[in-house]
PDB file of N, CA and C in Angstrom:
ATOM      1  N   UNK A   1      47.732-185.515 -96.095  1.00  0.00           N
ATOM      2  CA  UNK A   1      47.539-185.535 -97.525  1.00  0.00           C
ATOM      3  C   UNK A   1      46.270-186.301 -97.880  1.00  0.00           C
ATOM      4  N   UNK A   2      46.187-187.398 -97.159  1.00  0.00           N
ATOM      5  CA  UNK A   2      44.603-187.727 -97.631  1.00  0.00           C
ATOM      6  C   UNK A   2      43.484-187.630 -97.545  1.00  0.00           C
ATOM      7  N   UNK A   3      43.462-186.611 -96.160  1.00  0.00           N
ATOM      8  CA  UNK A   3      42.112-185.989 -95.603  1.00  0.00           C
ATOM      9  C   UNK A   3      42.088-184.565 -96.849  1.00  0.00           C
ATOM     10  N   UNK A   4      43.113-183.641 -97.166  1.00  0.00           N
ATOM     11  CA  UNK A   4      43.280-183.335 -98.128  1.00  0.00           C
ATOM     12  C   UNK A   4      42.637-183.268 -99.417  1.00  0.00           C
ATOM     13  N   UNK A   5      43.118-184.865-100.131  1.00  0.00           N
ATOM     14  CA  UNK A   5      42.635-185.083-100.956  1.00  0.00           C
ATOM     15  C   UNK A   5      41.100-185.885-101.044  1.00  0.00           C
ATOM     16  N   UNK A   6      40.661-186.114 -99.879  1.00  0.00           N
ATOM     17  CA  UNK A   6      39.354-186.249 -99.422  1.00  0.00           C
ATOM     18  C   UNK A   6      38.456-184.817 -99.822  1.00  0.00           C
ATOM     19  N   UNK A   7      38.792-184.369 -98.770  1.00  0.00           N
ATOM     20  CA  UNK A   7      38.355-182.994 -98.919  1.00  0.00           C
ATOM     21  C   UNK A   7      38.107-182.723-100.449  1.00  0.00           C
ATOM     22  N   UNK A   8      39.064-182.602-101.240  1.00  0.00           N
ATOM     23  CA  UNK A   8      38.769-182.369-102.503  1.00  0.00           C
ATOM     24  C   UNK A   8      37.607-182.957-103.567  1.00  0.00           C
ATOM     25  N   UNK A   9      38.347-184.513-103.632  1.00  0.00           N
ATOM     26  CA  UNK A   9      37.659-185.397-104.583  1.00  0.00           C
ATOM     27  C   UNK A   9      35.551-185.459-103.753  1.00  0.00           C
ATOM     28  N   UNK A  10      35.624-185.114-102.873  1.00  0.00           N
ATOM     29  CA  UNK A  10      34.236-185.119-102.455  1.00  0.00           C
ATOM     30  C   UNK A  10      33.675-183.871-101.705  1.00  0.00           C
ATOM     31  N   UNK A  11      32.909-183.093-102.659  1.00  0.00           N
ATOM     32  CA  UNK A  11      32.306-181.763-102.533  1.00  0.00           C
ATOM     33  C   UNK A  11      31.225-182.162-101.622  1.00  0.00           C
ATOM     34  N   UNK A  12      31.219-181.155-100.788  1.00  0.00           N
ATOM     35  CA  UNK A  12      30.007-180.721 -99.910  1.00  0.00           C
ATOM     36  C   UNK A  12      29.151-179.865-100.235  1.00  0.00           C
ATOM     37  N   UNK A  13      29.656-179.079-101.326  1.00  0.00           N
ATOM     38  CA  UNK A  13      28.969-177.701-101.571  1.00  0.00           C
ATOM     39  C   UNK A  13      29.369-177.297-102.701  1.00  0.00           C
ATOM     40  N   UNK A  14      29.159-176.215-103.510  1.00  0.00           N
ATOM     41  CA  UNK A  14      29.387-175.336-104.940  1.00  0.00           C
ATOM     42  C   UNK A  14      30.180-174.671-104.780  1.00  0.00           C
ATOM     43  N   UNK A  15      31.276-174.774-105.698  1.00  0.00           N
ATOM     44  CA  UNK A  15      32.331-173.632-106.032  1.00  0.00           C
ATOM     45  C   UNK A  15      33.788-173.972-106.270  1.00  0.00           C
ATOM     46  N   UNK A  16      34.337-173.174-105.766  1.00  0.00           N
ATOM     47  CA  UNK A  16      35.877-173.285-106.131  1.00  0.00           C
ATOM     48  C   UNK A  16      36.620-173.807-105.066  1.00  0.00           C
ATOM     49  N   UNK A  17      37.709-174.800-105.249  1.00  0.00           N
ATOM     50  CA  UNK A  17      38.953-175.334-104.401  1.00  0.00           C
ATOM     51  C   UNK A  17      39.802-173.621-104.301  1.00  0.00           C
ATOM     52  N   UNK A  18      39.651-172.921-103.253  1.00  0.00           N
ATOM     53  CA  UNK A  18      40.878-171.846-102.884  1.00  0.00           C
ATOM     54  C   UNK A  18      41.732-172.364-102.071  1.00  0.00           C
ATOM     55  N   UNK A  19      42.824-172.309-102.477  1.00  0.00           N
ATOM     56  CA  UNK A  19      44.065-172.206-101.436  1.00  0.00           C
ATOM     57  C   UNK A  19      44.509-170.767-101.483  1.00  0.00           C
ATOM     58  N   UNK A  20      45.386-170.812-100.438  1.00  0.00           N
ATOM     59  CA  UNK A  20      46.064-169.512-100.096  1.00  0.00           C
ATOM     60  C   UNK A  20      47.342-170.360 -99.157  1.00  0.00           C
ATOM     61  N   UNK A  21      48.299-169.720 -99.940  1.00  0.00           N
ATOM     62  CA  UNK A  21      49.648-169.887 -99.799  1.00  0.00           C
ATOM     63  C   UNK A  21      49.994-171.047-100.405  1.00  0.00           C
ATOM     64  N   UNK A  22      50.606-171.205-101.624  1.00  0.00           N
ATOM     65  CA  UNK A  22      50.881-172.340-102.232  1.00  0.00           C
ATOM     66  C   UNK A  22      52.285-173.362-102.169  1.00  0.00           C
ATOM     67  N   UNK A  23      53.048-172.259-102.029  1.00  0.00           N
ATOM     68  CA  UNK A  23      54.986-172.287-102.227  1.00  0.00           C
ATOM     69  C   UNK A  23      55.116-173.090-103.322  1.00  0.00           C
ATOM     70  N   UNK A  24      55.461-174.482-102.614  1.00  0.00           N
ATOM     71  CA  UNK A  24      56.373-175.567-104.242  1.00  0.00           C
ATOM     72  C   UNK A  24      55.044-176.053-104.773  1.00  0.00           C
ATOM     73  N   UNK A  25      53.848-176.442-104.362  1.00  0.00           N
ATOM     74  CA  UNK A  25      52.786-176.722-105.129  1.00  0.00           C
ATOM     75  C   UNK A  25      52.282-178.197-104.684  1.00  0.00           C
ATOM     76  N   UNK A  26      52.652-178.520-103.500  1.00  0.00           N
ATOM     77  CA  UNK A  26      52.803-179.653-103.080  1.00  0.00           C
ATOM     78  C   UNK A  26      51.364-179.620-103.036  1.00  0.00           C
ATOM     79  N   UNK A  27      50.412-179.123-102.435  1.00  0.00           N
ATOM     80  CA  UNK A  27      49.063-179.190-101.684  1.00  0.00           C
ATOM     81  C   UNK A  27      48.156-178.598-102.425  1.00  0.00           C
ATOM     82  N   UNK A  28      48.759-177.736-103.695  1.00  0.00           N
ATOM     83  CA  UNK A  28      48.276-177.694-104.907  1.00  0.00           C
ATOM     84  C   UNK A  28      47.982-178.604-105.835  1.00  0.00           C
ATOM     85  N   UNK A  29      49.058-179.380-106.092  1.00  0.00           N
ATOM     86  CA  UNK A  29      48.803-180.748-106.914  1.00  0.00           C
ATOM     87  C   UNK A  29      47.881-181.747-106.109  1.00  0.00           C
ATOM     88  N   UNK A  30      47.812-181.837-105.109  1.00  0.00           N
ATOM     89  CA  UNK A  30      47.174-182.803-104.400  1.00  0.00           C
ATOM     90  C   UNK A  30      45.393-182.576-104.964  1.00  0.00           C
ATOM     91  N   UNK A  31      45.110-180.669-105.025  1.00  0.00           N
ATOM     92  CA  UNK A  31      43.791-180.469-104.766  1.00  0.00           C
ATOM     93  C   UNK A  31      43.169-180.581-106.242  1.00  0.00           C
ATOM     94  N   UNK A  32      44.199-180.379-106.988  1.00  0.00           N
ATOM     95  CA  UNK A  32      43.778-180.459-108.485  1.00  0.00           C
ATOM     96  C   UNK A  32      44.132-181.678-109.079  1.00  0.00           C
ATOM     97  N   UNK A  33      44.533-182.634-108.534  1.00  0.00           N
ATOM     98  CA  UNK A  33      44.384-184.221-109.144  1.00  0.00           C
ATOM     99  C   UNK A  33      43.429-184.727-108.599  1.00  0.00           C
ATOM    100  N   UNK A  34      42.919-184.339-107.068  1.00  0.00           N
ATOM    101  CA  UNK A  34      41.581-185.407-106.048  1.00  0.00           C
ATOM    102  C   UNK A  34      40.393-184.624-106.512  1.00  0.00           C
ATOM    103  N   UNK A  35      41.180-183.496-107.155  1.00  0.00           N
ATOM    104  CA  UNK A  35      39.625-182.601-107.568  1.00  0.00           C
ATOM    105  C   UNK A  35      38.791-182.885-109.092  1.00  0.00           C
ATOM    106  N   UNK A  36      39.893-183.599-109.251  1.00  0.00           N
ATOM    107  CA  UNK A  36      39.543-184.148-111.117  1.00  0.00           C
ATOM    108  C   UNK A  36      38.567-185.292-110.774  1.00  0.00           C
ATOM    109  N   UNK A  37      38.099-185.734-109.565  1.00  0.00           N
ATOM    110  CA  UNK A  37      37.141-187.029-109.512  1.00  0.00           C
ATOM    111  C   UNK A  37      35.815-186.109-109.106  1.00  0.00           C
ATOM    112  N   UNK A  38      35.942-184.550-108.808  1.00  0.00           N
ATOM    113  CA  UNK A  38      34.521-183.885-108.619  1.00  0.00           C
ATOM    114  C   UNK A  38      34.662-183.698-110.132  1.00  0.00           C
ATOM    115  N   UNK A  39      33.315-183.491-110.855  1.00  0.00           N
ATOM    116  CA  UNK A  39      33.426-183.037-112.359  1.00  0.00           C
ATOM    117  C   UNK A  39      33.294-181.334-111.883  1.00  0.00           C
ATOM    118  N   UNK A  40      33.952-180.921-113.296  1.00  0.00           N
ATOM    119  CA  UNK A  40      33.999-179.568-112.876  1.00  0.00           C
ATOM    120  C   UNK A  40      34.585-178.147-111.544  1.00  0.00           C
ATOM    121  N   UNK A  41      35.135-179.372-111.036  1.00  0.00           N
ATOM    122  CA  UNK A  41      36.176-178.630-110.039  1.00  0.00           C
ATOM    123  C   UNK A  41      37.025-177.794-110.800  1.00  0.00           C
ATOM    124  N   UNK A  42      37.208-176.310-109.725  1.00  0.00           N
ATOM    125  CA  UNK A  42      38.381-175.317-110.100  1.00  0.00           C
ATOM    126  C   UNK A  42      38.959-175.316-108.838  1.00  0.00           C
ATOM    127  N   UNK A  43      40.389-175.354-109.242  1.00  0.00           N
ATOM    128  CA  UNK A  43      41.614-175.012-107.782  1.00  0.00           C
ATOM    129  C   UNK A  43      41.875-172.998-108.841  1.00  0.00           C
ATOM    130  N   UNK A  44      41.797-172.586-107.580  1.00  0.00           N
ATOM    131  CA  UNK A  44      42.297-171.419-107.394  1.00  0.00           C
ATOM    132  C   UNK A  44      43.198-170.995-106.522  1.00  0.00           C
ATOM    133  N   UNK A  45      44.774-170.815-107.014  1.00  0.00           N
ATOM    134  CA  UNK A  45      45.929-170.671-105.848  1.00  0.00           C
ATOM    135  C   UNK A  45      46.790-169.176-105.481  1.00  0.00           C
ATOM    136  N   UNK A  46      46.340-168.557-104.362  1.00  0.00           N
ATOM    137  CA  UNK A  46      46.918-167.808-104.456  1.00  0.00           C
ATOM    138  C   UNK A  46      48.360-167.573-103.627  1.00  0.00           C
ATOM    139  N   UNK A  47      49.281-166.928-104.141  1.00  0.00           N
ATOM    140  CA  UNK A  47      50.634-166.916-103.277  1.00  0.00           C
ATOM    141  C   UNK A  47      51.438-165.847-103.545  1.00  0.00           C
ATOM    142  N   UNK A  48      52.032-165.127-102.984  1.00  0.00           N
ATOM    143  CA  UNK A  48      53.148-164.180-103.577  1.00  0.00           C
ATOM    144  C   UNK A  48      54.323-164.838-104.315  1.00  0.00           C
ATOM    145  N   UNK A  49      54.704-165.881-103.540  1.00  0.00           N
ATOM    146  CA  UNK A  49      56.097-166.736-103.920  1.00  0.00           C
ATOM    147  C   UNK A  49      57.008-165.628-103.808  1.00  0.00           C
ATOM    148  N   UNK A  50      57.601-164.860-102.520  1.00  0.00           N
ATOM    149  CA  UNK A  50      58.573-163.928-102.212  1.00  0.00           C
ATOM    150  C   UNK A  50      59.436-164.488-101.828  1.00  0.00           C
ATOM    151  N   UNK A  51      59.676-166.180-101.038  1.00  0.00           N
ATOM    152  CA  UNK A  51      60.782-166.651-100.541  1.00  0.00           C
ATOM    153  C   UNK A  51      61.279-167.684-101.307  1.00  0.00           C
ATOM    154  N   UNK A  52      62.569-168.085-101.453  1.00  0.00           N
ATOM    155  CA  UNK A  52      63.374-168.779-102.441  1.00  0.00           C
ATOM    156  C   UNK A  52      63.149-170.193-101.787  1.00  0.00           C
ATOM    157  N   UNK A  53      63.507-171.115-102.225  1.00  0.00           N
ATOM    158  CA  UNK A  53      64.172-172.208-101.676  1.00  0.00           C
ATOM    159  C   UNK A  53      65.385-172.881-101.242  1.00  0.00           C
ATOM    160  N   UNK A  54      65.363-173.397 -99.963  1.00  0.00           N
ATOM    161  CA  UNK A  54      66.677-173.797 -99.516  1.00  0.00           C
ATOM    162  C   UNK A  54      68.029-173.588-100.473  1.00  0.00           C
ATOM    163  N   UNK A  55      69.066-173.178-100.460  1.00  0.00           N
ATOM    164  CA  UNK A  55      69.854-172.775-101.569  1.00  0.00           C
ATOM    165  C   UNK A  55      70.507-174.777-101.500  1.00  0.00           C
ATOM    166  N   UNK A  56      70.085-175.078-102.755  1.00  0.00           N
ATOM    167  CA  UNK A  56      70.247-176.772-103.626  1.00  0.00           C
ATOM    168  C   UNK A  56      70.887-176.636-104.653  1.00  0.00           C
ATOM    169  N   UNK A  57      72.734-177.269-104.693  1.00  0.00           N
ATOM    170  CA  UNK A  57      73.151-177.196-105.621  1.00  0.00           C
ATOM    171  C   UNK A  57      72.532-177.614-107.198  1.00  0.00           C
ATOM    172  N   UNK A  58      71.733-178.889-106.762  1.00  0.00           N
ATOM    173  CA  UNK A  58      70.762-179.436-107.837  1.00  0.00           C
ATOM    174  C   UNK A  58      69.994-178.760-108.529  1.00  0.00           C
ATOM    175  N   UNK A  59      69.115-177.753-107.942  1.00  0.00           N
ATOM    176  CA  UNK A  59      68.357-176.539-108.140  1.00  0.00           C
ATOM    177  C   UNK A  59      68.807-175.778-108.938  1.00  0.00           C
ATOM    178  N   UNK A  60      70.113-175.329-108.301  1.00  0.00           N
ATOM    179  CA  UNK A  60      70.701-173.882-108.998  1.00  0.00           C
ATOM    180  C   UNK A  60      69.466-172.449-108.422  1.00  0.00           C
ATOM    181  N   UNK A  61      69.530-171.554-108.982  1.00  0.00           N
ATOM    182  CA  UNK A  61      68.961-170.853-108.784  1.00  0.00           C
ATOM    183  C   UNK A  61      67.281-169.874-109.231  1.00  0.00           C
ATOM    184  N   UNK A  62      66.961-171.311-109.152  1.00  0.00           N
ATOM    185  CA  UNK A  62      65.610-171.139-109.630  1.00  0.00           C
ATOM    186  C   UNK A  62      64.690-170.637-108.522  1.00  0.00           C
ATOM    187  N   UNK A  63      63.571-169.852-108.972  1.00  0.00           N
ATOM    188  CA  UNK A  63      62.766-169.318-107.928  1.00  0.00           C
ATOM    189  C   UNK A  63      61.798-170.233-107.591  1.00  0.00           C
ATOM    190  N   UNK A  64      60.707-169.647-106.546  1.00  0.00           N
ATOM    191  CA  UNK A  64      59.827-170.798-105.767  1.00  0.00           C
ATOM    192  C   UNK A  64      58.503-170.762-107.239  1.00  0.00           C
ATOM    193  N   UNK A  65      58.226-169.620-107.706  1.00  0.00           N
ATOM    194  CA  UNK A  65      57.629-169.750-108.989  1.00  0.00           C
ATOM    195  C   UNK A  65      58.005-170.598-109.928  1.00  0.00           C
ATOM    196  N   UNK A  66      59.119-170.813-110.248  1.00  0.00           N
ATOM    197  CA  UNK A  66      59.674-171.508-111.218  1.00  0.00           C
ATOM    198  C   UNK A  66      59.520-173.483-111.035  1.00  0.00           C
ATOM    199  N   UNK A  67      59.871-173.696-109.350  1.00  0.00           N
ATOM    200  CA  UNK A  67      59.557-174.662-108.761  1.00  0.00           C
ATOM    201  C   UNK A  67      58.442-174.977-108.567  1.00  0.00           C
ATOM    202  N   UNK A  68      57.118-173.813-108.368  1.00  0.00           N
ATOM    203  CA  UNK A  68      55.803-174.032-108.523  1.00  0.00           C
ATOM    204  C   UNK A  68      55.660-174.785-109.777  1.00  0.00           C
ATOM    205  N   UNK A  69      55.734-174.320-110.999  1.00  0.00           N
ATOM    206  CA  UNK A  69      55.360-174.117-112.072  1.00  0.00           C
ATOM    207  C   UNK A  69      55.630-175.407-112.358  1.00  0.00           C
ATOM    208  N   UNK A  70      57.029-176.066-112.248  1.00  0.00           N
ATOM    209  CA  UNK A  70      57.714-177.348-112.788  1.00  0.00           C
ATOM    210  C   UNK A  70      56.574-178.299-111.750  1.00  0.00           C
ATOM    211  N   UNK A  71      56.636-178.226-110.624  1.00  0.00           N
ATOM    212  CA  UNK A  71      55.785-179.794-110.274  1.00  0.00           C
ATOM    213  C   UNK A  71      54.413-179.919-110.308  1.00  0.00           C
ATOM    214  N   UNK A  72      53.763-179.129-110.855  1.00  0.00           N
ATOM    215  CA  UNK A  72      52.012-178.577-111.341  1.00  0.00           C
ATOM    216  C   UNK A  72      52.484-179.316-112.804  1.00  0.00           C
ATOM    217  N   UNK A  73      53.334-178.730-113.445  1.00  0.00           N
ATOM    218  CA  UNK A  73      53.569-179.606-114.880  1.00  0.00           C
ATOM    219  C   UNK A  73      54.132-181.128-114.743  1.00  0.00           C
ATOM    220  N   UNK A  74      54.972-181.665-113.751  1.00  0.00           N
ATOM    221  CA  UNK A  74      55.263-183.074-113.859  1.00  0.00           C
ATOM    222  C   UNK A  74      54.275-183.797-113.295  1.00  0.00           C
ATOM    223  N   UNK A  75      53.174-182.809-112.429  1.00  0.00           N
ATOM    224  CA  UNK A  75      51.853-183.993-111.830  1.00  0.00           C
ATOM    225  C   UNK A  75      50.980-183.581-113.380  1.00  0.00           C
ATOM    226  N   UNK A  76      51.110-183.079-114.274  1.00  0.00           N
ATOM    227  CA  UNK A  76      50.366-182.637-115.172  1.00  0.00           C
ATOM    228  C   UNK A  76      49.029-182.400-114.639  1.00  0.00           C
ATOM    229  N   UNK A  77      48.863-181.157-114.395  1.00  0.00           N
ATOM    230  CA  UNK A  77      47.540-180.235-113.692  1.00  0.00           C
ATOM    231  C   UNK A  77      47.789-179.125-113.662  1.00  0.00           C
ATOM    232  N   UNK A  78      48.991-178.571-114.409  1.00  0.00           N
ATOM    233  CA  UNK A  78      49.112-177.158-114.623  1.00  0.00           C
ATOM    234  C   UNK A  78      48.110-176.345-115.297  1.00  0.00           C
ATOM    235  N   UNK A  79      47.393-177.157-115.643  1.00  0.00           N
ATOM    236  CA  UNK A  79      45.699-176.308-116.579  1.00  0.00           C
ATOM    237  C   UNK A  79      44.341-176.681-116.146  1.00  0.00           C
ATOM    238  N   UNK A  80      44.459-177.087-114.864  1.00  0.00           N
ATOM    239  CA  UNK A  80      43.580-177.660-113.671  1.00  0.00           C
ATOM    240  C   UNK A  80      43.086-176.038-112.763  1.00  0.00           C
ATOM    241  N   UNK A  81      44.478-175.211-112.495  1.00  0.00           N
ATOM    242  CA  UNK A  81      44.986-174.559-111.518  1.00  0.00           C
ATOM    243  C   UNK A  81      45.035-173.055-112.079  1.00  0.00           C
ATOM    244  N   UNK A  82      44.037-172.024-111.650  1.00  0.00           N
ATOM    245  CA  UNK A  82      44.375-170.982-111.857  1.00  0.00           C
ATOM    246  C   UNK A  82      45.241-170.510-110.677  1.00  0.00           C
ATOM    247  N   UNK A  83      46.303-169.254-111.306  1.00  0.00           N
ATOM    248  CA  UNK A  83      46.930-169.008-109.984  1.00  0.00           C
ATOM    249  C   UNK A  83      47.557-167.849-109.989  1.00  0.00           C
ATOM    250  N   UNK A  84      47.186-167.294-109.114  1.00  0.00           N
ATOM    251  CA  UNK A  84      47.891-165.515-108.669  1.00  0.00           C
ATOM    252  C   UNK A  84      48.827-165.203-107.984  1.00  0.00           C
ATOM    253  N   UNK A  85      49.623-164.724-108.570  1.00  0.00           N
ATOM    254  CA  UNK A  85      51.021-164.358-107.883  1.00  0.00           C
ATOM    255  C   UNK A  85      50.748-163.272-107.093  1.00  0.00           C
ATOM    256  N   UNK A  86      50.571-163.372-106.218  1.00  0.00           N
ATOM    257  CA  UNK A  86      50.057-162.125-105.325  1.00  0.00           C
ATOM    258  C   UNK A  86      49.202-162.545-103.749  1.00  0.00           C
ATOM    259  N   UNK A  87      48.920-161.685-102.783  1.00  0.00           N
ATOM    260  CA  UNK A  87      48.715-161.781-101.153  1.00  0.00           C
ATOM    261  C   UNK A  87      47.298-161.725-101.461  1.00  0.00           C
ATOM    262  N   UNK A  88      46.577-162.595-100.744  1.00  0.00           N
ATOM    263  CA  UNK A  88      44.416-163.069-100.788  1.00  0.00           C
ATOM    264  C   UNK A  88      44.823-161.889-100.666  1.00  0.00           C
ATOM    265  N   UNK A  89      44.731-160.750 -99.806  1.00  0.00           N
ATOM    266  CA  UNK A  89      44.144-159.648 -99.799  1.00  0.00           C
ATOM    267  C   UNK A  89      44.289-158.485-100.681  1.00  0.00           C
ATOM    268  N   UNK A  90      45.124-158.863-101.950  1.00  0.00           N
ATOM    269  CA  UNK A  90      45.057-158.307-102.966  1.00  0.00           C
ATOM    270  C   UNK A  90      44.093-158.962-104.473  1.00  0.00           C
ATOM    271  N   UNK A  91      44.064-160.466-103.931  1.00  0.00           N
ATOM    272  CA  UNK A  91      43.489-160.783-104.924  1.00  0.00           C
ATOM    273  C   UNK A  91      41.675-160.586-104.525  1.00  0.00           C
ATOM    274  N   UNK A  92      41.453-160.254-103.502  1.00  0.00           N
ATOM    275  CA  UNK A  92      40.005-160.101-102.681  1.00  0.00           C
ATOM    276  C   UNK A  92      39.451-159.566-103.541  1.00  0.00           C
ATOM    277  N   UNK A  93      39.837-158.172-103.193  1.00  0.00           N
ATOM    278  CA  UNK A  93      38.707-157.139-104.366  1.00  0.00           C
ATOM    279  C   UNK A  93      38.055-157.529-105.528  1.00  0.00           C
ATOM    280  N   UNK A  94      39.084-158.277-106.005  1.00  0.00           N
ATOM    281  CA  UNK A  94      38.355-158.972-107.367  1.00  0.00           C
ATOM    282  C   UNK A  94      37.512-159.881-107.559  1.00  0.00           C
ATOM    283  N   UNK A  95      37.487-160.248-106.417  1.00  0.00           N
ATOM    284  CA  UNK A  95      36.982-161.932-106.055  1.00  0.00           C
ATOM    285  C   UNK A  95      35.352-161.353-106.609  1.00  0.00           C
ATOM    286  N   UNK A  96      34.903-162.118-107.354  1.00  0.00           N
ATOM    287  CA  UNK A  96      33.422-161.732-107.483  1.00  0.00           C
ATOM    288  C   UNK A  96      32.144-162.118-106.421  1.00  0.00           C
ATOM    289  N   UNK A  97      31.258-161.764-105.593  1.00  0.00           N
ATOM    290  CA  UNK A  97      30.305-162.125-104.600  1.00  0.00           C
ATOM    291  C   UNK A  97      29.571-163.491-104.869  1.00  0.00           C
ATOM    292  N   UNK A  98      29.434-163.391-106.270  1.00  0.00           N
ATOM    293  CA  UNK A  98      29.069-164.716-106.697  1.00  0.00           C
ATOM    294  C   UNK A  98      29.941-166.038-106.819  1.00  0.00           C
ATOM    295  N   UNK A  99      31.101-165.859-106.886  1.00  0.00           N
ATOM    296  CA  UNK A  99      32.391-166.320-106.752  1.00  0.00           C
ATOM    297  C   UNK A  99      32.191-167.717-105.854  1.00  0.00           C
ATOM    298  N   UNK A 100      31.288-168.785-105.499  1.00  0.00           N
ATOM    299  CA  UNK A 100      31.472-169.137-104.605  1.00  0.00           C
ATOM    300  C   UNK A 100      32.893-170.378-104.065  1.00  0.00           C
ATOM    301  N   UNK A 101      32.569-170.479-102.690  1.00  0.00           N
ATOM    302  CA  UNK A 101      34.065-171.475-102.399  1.00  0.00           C
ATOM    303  C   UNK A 101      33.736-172.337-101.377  1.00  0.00           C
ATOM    304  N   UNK A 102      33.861-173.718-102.508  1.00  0.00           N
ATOM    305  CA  UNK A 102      33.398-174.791-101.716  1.00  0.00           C
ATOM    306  C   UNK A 102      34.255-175.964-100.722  1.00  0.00           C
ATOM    307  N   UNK A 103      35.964-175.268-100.989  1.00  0.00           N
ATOM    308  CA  UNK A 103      36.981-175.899-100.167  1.00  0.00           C
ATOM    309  C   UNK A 103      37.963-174.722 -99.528  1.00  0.00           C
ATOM    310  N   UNK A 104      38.180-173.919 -98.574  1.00  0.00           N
ATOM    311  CA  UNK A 104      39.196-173.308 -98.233  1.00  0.00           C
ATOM    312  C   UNK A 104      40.382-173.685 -97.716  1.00  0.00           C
ATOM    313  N   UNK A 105      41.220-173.850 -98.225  1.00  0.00           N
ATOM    314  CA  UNK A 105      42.847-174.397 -97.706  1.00  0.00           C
ATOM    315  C   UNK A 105      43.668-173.418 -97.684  1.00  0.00           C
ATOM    316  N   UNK A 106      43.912-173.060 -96.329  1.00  0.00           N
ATOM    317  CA  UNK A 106      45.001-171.905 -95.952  1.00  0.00           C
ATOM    318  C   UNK A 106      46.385-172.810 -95.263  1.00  0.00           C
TER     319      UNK A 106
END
């Protein structure tokens, strides 16, 4: 987590924080709070979120989206974080050439 958030809070280069594969948002929140000390950092997350979480009576039956969503809002950085519900290789095509990416976290 702190090489991580190293990584983040200190750019080497121009562009966007991408992750790919997000689940509960753990390594998401990390990149968009260490990324708030670069000015102008964007986290871009992409994930399908197709698998549930451990079945937690506490939980109930909330999805891994839903669990995304809640701990991006209790680290408050849910508007830090763009994010696509969907597989990189669907979100590719779109990706613009100019697009650049100055942290990759898979």
């Amino acid at each position: 987590m702190k090489f991580l958030a190293m990584a983040a809070a200190c750019p080497t280069a121009e562009g966007v924080i991408l992750e790919i594969g997000s689940f509960m948002g753990k390594s998401t929140v990390i990149l968009a709070t260490a990324g708030q000390l670069a000015s102008g950092t964007e986290v871009v997350a992409v994930d399908p979120l197709e698998f549930r979480p451990v079945a937690d009576p506490k939980r109930g039956k909330e999805s891994c989206l839903d669990s995304f969503r809640a701990n991006l809002r209790h680290a408050k950085v849910e508007n830090l974080v763009e994010f696509h519900q969907m597989r990189s290789q669907q979100l590719a095509p779109s990706w613009k050439r100019d697009h650049k990416i100055r942290l990759l976290w898979i």
